[in-house]
Protein backbone atom coordinates (compact mmCIF):
# COMPACT_ATOMS: atom_id res chain seq x y z
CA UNK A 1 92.75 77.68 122.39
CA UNK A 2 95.54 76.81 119.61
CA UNK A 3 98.86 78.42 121.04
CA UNK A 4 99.46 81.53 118.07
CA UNK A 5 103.15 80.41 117.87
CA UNK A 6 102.29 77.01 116.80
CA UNK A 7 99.67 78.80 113.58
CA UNK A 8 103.30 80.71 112.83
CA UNK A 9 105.21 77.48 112.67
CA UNK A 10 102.78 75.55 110.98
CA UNK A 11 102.26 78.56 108.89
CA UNK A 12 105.97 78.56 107.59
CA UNK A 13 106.41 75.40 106.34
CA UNK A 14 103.88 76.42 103.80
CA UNK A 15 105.08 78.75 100.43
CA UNK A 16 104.91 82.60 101.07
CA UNK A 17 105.05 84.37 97.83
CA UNK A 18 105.03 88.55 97.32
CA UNK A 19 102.70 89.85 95.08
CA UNK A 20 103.82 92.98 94.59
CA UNK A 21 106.20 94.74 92.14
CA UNK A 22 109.41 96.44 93.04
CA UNK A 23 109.00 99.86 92.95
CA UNK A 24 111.55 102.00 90.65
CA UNK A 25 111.31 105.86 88.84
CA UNK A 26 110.82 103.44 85.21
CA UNK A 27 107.64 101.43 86.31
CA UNK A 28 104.40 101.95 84.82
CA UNK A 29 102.08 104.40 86.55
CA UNK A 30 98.94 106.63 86.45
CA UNK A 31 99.59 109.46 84.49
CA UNK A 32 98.38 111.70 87.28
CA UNK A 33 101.40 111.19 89.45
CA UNK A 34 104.72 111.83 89.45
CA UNK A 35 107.42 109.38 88.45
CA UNK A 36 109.00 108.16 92.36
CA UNK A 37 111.81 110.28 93.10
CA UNK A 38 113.74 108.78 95.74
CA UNK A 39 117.02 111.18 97.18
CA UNK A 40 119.90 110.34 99.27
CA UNK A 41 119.75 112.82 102.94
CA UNK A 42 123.04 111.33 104.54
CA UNK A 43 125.27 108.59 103.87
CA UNK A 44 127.29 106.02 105.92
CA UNK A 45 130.54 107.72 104.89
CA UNK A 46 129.65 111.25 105.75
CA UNK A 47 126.61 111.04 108.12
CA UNK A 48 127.65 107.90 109.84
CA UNK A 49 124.02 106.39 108.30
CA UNK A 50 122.40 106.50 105.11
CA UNK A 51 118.63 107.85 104.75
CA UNK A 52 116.47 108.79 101.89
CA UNK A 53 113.83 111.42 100.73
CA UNK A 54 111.17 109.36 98.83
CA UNK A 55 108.49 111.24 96.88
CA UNK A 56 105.79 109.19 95.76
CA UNK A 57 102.44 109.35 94.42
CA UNK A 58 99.24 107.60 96.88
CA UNK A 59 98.36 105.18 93.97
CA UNK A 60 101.93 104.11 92.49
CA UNK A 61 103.07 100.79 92.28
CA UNK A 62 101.49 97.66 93.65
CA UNK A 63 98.68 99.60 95.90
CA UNK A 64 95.37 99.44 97.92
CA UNK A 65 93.01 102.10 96.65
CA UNK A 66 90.69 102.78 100.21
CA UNK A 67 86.98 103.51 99.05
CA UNK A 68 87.07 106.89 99.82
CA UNK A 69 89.56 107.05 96.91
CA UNK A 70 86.61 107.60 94.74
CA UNK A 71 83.28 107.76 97.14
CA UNK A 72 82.42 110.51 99.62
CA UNK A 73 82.06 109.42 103.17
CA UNK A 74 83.61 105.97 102.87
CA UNK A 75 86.13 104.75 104.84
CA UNK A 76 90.24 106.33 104.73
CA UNK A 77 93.25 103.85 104.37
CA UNK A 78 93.47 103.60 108.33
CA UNK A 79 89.98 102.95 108.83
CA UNK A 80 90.31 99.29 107.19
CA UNK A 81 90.99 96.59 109.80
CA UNK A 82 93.51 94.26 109.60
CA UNK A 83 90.88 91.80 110.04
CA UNK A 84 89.77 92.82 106.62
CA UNK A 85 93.66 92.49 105.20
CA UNK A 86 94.24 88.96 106.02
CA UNK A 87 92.02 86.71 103.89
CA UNK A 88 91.34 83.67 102.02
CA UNK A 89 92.10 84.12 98.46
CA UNK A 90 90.33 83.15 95.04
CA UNK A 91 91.77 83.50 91.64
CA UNK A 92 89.89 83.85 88.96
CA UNK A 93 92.16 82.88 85.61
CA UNK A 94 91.11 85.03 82.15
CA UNK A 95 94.13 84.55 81.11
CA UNK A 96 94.02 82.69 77.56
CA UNK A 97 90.27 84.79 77.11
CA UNK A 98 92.65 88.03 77.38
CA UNK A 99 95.17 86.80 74.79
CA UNK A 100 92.36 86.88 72.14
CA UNK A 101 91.01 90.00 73.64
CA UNK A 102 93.26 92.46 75.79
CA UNK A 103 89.61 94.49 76.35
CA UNK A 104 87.91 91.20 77.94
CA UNK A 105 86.20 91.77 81.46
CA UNK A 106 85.15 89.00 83.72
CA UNK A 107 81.88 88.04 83.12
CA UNK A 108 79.23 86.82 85.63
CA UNK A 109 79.27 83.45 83.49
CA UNK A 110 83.10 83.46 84.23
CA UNK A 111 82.65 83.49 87.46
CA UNK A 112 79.86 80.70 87.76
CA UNK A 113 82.51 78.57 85.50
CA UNK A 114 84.67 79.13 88.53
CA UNK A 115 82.53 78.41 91.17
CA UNK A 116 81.38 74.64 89.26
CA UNK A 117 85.21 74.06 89.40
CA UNK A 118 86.63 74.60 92.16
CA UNK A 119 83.32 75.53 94.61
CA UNK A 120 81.66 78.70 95.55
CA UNK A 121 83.77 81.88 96.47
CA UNK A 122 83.33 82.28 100.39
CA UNK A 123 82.02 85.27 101.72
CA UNK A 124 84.63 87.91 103.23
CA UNK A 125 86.87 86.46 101.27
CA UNK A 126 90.02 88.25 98.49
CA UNK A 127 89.06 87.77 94.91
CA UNK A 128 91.93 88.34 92.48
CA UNK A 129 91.48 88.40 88.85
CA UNK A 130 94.58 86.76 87.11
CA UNK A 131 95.17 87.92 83.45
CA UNK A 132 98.39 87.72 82.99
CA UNK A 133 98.86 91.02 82.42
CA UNK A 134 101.34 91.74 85.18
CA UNK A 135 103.96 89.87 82.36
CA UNK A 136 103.92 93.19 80.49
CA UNK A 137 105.36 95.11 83.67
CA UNK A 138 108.54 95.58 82.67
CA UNK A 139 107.69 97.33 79.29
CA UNK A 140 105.65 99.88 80.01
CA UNK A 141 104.08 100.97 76.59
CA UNK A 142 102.78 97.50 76.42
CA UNK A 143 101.54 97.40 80.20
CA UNK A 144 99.18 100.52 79.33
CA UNK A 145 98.50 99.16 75.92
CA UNK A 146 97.32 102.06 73.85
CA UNK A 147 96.35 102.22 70.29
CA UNK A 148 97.51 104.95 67.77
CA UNK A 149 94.31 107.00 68.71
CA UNK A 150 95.38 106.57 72.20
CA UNK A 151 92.97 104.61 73.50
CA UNK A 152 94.04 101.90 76.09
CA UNK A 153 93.50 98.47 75.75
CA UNK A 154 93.68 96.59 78.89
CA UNK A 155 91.37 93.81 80.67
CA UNK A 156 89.09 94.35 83.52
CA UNK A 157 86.00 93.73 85.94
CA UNK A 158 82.43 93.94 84.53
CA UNK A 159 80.56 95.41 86.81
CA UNK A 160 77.86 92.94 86.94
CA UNK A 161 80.38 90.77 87.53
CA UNK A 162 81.43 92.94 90.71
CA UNK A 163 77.87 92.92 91.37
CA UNK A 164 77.51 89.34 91.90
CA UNK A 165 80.75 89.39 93.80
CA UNK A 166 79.38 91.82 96.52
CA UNK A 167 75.59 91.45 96.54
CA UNK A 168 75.81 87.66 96.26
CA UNK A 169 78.99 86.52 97.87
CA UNK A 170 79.91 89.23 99.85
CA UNK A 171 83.43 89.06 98.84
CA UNK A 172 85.42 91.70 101.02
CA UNK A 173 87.79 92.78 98.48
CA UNK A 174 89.74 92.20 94.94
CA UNK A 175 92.75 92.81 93.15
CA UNK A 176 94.35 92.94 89.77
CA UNK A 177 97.56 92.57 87.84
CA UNK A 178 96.23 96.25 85.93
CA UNK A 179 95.93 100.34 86.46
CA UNK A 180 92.39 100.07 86.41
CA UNK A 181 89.52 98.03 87.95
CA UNK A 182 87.31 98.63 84.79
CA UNK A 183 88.92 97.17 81.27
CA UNK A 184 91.24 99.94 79.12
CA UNK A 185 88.53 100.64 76.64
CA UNK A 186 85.51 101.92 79.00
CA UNK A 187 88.40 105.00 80.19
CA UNK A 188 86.97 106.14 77.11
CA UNK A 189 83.11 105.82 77.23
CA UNK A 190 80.30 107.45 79.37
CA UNK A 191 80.45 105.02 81.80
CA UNK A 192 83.95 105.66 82.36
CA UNK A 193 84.96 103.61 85.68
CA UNK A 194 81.90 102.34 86.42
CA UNK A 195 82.82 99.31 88.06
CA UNK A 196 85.57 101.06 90.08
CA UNK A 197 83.50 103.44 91.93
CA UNK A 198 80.89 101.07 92.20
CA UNK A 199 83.40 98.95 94.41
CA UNK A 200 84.58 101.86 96.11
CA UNK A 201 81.32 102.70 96.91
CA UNK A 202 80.45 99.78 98.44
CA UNK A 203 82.66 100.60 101.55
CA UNK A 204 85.23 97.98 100.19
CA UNK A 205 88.67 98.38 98.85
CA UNK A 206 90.81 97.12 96.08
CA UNK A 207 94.63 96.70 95.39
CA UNK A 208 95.57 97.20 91.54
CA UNK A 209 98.96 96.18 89.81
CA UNK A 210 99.09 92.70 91.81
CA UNK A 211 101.85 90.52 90.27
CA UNK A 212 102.68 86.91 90.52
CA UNK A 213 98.92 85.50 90.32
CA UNK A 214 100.04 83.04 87.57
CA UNK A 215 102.00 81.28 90.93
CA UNK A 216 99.09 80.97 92.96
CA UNK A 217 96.82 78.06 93.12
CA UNK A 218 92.76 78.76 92.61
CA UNK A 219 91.87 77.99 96.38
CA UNK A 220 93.14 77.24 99.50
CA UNK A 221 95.90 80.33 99.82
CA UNK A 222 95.73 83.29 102.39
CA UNK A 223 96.14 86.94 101.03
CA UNK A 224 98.08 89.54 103.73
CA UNK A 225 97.94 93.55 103.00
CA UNK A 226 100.35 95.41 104.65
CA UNK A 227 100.95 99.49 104.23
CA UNK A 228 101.98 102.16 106.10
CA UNK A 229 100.04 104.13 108.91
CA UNK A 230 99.94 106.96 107.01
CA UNK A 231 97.01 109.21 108.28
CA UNK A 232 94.24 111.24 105.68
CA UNK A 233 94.75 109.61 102.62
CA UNK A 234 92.80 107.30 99.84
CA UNK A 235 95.50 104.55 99.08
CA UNK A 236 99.07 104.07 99.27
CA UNK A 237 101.75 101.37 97.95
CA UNK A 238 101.22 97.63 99.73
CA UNK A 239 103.22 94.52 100.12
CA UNK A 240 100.67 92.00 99.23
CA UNK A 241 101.60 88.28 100.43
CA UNK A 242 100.18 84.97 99.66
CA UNK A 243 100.47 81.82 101.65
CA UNK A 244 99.30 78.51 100.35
C-alpha cells in the first residue's frame, strides 16, 4: 500500500489553485439573503484577542447547495461524504458561445463535442461548466445581468444536458461560475429552475459562483470541497480547490 505521506508530497509539487471568491458585504448575492455582516466582539488591544460576529446567508458566496436545498428527503450538507468532495474534475468551456449569447445553456451536443476531444467524462466524477462569467464578479449589476424589464440574463445548464450527465455518466456533481444552475432567462418562465431541482433531486449536489475555471486545464485536475460542520442546513459557503 502507497505510504499517504508520499500522495501529499507528490501531490504538492503539482499547482493548487482556489476556486472560490473572497467573500465581502459588496459581492453579488441572491436577493433572498442578507448582505454578510461581519462585527468585531473583542480586540487584541482591549480583549487581549480579536474575534468576530459573522452573519451570513446558507447560499452566499462561492457555495455547495446540498440536495435537500430544493428536494424533500434528500440528503443535508453533513450527510455528503468526503468521498464525494474529492474528485476528478472536467471542464466544460462555453465560453466564446456565451459572449454571443449571455442566455446560452450547455447543450447535450456540447457535451458530446467535449467528450470527442478530450474523452468521455468518468463516472463519479466533478463537472464544471466554465463561462467565463465569474470575470463579471467584481461588478455586480453586470454579474446578475438584468435587462430594463428586469429580467436576468445569465448562462446555464440545460437540463437534458444534466440529464445525460447523471443518467449516462453518472457524474457525482457540478459547478458554475453563476447564481443559478438553470440560465438567467428560464427565472422567468414556467419551468422556472428546472434543471436545478432536477439535480437536487437526484440526491447530488452542486456548488454555484465557482471562480478561476478559465485556469484550469479540461482533464486531468482533482476538485476538493471543504465547508463547515454546520448541522441542519441545505448549503453553506465552500473553499473549492483544484489540483492539476
Amino acid at each position: 500500500m502507497t505510504d499517504p505521506r508520499l500522495l501529499l508530497e507528490k501531490l504538492k509539487e503539482k499547482t493548487w489553485l482556489s476556486l472560490s471568491h473572497p467573500v465581502n458585504d459588496e459581492i453579488p448575492h441572491f436577493e433572498a439573503f442578507d448582505k454578510v455582516k461581519i462585527e468585531d466582539v473583542a480586540s487584541i488591544d482591549k480583549d487581549g484577542f480579536w474575534g468576530c460576529q459573522i452573519n451570513i446567508g446558507s447560499q452566499y458566496g462561492t457555495h455547495i447547495d446540498a440536495p435537500n436545498h430544493f428536494a424533500k428527503n434528500t440528503r443535508s450538507l453533513l450527510e455528503i461524504p468526503f468521498s464525494e468532495r474529492c474528485l476528478n474534475l472536467f471542464v466544460i468551456d462555453i465560453s466564446k458561445k456565451v459572449e454571443d449569447n449571455p442566455d446560452y445553456e450547455l447543450s447535450l451536443e456540447d457535451i458530446k463535442q467535449f467528450e470527442e476531444k478530450y474523452g468521455q467524462i468518468e463516472e463519479n466524477s466533478f463537472v464544471a461548466l466554465r463561462t467565463d462569467w465569474a470575470k463579471r464578479f467584481s461588478d455586480k449589476d453586470s454579474f446578475i445581468n438584468k435587462d430594463k424589464n428586469g429580467v436576468e440574463h445569465t448562462p446555464g445548464w440545460s437540463l437534458e444536458a444534466l440529464t445525460f450527465l447523471n443518467e449516462k455518466r453518472k457524474v457525482c456533481a457540478i459547478g458554475h461560475e453563476t447564481l443559478n444552475t438553470d440560465a438567467g432567462i428560464k427565472l422567468y418562465e414556467n419551468k422556472a429552475l428546472e434543471a436545478e431541482y432536477y439535480w437536487l433531486s437526484q440526491n447530488k449536489y452542486q456548488v454555484e459562483i465557482l471562480n478561476n475555471l478559465d485556469k484550469l486545464p479540461y482533464t486531468g485536475g482533482i476538485i476538493i470541497i471543504s465547508f463547515p460542520q454546520i448541522e441542519d442546513i441545505s448549503g453553506f459557503g465552500v473553499e473549492a480547490t483544484a489540483i492539476f
